[in-house]
Protein backbone atom coordinates (compact mmCIF):
# COMPACT_ATOMS: atom_id res chain seq x y z
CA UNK A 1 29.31 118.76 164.88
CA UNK A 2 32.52 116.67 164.56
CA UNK A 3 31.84 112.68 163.84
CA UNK A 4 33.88 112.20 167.28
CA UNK A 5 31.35 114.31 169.17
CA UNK A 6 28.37 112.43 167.08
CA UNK A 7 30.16 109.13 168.26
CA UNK A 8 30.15 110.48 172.37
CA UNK A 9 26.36 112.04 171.96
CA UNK A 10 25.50 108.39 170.58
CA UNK A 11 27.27 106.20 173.50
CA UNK A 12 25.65 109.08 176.24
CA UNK A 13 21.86 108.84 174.26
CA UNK A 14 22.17 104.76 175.13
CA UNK A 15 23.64 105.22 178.07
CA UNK A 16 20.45 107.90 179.13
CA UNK A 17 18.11 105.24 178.01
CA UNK A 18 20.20 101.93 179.99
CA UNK A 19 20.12 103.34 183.36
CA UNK A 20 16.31 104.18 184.20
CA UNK A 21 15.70 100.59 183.47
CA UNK A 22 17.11 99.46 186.23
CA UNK A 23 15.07 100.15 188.63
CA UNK A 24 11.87 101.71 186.58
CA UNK A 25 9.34 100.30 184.20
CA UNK A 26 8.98 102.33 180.38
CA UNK A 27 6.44 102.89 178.36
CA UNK A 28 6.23 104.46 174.85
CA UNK A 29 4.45 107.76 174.49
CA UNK A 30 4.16 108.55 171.54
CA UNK A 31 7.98 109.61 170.28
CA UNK A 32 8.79 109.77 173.84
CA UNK A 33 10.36 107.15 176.54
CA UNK A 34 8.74 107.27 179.77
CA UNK A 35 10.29 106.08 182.84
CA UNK A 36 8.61 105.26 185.78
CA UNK A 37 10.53 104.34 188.95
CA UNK A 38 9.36 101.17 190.64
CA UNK A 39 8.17 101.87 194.33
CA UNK A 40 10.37 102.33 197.21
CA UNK A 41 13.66 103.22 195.23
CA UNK A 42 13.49 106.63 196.34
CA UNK A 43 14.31 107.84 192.88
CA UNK A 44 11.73 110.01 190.02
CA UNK A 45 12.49 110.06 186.39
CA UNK A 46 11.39 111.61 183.48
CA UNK A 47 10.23 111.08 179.51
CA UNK A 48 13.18 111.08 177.11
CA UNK A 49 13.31 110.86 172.75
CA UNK A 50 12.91 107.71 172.16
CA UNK A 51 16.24 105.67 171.79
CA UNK A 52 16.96 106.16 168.00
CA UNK A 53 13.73 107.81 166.96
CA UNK A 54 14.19 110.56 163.92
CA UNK A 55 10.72 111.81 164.95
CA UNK A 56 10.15 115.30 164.37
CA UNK A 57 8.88 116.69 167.85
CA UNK A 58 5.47 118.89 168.51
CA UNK A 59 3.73 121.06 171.05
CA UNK A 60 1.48 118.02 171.08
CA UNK A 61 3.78 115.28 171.59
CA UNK A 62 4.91 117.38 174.88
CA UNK A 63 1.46 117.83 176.06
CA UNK A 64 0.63 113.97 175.47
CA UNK A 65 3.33 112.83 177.49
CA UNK A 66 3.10 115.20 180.14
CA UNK A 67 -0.73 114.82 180.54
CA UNK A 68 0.29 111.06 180.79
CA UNK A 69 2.44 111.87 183.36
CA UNK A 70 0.09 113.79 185.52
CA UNK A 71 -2.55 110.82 184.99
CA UNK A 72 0.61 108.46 186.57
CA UNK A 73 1.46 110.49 189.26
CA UNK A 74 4.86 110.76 188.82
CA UNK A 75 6.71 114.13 188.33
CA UNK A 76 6.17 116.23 184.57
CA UNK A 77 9.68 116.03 183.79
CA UNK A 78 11.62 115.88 180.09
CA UNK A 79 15.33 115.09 180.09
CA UNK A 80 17.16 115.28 176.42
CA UNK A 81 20.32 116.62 174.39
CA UNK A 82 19.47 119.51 172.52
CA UNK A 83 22.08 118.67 169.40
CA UNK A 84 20.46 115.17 169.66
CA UNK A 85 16.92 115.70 169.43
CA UNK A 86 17.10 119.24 167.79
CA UNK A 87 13.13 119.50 167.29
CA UNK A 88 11.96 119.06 170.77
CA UNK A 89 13.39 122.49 172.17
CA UNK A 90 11.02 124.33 169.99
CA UNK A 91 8.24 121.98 170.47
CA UNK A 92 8.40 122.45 174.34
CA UNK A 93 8.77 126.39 174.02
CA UNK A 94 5.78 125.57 171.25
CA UNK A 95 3.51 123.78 174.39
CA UNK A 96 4.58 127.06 176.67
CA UNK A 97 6.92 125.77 178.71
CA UNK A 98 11.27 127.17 178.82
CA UNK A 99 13.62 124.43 180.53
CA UNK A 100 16.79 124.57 181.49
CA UNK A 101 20.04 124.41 180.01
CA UNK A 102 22.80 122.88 180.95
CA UNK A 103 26.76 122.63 180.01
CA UNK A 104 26.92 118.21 178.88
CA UNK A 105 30.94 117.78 179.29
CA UNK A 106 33.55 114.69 178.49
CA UNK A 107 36.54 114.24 180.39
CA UNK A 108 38.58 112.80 177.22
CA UNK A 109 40.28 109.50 177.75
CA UNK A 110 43.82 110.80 177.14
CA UNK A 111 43.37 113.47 180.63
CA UNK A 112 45.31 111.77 183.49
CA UNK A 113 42.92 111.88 186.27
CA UNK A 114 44.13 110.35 189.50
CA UNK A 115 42.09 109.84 192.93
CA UNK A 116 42.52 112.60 195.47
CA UNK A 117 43.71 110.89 199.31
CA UNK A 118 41.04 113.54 200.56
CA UNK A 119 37.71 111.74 198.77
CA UNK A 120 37.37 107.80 198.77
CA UNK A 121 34.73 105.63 197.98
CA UNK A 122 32.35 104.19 200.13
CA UNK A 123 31.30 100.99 200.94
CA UNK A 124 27.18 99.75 200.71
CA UNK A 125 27.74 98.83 204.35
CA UNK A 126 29.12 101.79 205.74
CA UNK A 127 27.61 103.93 207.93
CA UNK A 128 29.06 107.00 206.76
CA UNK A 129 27.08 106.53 203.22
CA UNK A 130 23.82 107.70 204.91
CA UNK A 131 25.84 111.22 206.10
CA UNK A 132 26.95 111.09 202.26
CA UNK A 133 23.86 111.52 200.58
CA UNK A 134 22.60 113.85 203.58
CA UNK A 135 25.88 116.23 202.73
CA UNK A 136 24.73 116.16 198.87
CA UNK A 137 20.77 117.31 199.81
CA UNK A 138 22.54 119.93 202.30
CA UNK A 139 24.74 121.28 199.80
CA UNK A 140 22.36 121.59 196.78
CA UNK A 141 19.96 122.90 199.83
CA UNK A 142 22.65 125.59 200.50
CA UNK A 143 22.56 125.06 204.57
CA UNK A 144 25.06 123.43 206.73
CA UNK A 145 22.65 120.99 208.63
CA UNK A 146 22.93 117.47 207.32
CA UNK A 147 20.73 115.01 208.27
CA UNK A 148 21.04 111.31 207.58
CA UNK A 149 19.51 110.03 204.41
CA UNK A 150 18.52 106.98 203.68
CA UNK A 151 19.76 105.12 201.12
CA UNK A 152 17.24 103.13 199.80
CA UNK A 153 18.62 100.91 197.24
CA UNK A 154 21.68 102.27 196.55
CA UNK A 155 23.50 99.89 198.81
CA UNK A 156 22.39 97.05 196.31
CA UNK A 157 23.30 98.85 193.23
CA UNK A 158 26.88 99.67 194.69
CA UNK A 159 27.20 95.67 195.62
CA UNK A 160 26.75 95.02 191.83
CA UNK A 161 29.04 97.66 190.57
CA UNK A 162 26.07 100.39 189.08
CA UNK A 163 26.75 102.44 191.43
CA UNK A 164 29.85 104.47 192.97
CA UNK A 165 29.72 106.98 196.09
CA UNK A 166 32.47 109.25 196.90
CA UNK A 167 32.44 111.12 200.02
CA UNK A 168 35.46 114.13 200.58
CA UNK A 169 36.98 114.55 204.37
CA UNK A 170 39.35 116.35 206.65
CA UNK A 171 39.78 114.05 209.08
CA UNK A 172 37.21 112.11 210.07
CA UNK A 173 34.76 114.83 209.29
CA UNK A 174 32.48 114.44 205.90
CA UNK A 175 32.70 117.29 203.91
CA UNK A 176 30.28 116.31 200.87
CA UNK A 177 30.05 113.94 198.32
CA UNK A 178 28.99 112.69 194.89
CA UNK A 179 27.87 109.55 192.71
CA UNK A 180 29.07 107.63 189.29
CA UNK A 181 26.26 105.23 187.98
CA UNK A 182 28.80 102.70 185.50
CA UNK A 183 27.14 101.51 183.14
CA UNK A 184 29.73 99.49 180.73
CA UNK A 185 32.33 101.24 179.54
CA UNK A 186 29.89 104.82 180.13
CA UNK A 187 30.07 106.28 183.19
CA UNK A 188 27.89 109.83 184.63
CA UNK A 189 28.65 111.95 187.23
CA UNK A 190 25.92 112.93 189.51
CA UNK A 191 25.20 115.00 192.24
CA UNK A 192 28.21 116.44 193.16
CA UNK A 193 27.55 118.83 196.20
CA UNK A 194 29.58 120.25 199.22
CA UNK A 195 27.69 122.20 201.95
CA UNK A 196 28.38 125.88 201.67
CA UNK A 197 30.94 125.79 205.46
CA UNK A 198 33.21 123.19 203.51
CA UNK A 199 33.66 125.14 200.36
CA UNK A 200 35.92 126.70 198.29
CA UNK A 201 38.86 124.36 200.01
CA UNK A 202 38.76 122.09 197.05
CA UNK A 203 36.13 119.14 197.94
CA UNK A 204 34.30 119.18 194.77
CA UNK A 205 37.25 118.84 193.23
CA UNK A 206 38.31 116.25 195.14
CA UNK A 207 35.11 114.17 194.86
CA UNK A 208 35.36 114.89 191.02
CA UNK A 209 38.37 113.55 190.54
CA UNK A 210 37.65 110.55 192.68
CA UNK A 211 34.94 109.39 190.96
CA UNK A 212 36.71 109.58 187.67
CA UNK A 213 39.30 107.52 188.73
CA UNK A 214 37.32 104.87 190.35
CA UNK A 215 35.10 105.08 187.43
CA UNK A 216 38.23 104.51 185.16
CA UNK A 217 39.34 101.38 187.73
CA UNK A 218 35.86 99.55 186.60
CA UNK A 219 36.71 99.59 182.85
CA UNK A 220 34.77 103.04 182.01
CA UNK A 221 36.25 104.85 179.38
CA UNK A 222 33.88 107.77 178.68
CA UNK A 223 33.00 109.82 181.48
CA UNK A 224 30.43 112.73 181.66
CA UNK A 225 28.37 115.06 183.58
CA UNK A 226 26.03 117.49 183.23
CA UNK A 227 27.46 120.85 185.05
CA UNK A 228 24.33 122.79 187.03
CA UNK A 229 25.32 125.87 185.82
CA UNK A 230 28.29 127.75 184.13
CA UNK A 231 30.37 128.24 187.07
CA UNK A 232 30.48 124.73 187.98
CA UNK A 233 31.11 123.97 184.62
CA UNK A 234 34.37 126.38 184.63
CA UNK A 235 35.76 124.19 187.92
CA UNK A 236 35.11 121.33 185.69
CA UNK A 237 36.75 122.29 182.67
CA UNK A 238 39.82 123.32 184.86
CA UNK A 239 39.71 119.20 186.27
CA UNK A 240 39.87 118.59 182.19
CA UNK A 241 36.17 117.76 181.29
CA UNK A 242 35.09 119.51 178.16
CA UNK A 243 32.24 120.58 176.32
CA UNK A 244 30.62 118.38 173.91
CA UNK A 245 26.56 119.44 174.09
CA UNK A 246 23.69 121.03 176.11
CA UNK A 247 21.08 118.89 178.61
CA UNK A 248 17.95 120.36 178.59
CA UNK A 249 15.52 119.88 181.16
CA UNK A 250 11.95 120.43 181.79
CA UNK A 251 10.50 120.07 185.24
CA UNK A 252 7.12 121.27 186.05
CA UNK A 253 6.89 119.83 189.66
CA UNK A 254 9.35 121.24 191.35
């Protein structure tokens, strides 16, 4: 691994550990962070390595911090970067569990990226942001019906600048839509979806793009995302993003 790419796992490791806390209480388990969302945000989390910990990871540590999440309530979920925390892949396979694996990409600082007219971001007040985050749950749902979500605390978080929501139209009609959670100069991309009748006419793209530049507009210089699968990670790539890791991720719950 290059120092550059040590540098960018670094800033995203803080970054991973910054935004939980927010709107979630921790507590150490063992080598593990665990993050426990505060009630009524609408939001779960997950245990994470411990910010800076060299701790060599075992079966046990994975049972002792899922057990404590089972005695919390909360969802058994473990979120980490495999070429960060090199020791815990084994030690989850070890406790008889196989997450999944997932393409971590950096869209490098010197990549023009300008907003699309098609996507735009939306403001906390605006009635359109509760179609926004129904298009995302329809399009990761893989059905055309969108129902109104709501949004919970979001609007509060996008006041303050931690939060960024890009919706994609023709017209007046909504056509999906994604999030950037700024955090500093770090930014991720999250949930970018587009039900399956406004696909393949360039909307994820669109949103992508979008949020990069109106990530970029709030002083963000390193922006990332974790692609759900290789595909998307290809119409990524193509935008300019590129590979610098894997996100791993356990979820027993779901």
């Amino acid at each position: 691994m290059t120092r550059g790419r040590d540098g960018l796992l670094g800033r995203i490791e803080s970054y991973y550990d910054c935004v939980p806390r927010a709107v979630a209480s921790a507590e150490e388990v063992g080598p593990f962070t665990l993050f426990v969302a505060g009630k009524g945000t609408g939001w779960q989390f997950y245990a994470r390595p411990r910010l800076g910990s060299r701790a060599v990871f075992t079966p046990e540590d994975v049972c002792r911090v899922l057990e404590r999440q089972t005695q919390l309530d909360v969802p058994r979920a473990i979120e980490w970067v495999d070429e960060v925390t090199p020791t815990l892949l084994p030690a989850v396979r070890g406790a008889g569990h196989e997450p999944h694996r997932y393409p971590l990409l950096v869209m490098p600082t010197d990549v023009v990226v300008e907003a699309d007219p098609r996507a735009r971001a939306l403001r906390p007040a605006e009635p359109h942001l509760s179609l926004a985050l129904g298009s995302v749950s329809a399009g990761f749902a893989g059905h055309d019906e969108v129902q109104p979500t709501d949004p919970g605390r979001r609007p509060e978080l996008m006041e303050r600048g931690d939060l960024v929501v890009v919706a994609s139209f023709e017209g007046t009609r909504l056509c999906g839509a994604g999030s950037a959670a700024p955090r500093g100069d770090v930014a991720e991309l999250m949930g970018i979806a587009v039900p399956p009748g406004h696909r393949h006419r360039g909307h994820g793209t669109a949103i992508t793009r979008s949020l990069v530049a109106a990530s970029r507009e709030q002083g963000v210089d390193l922006v990332f995302l974790s692609a759900g699968s290789d595909s998307a990670a290809e119409i990524y790539r193509r935008i300019g993003f590129v590979d610098v890791g894997t996100a791993c991720v356990l979820e027993l719950d779901d």
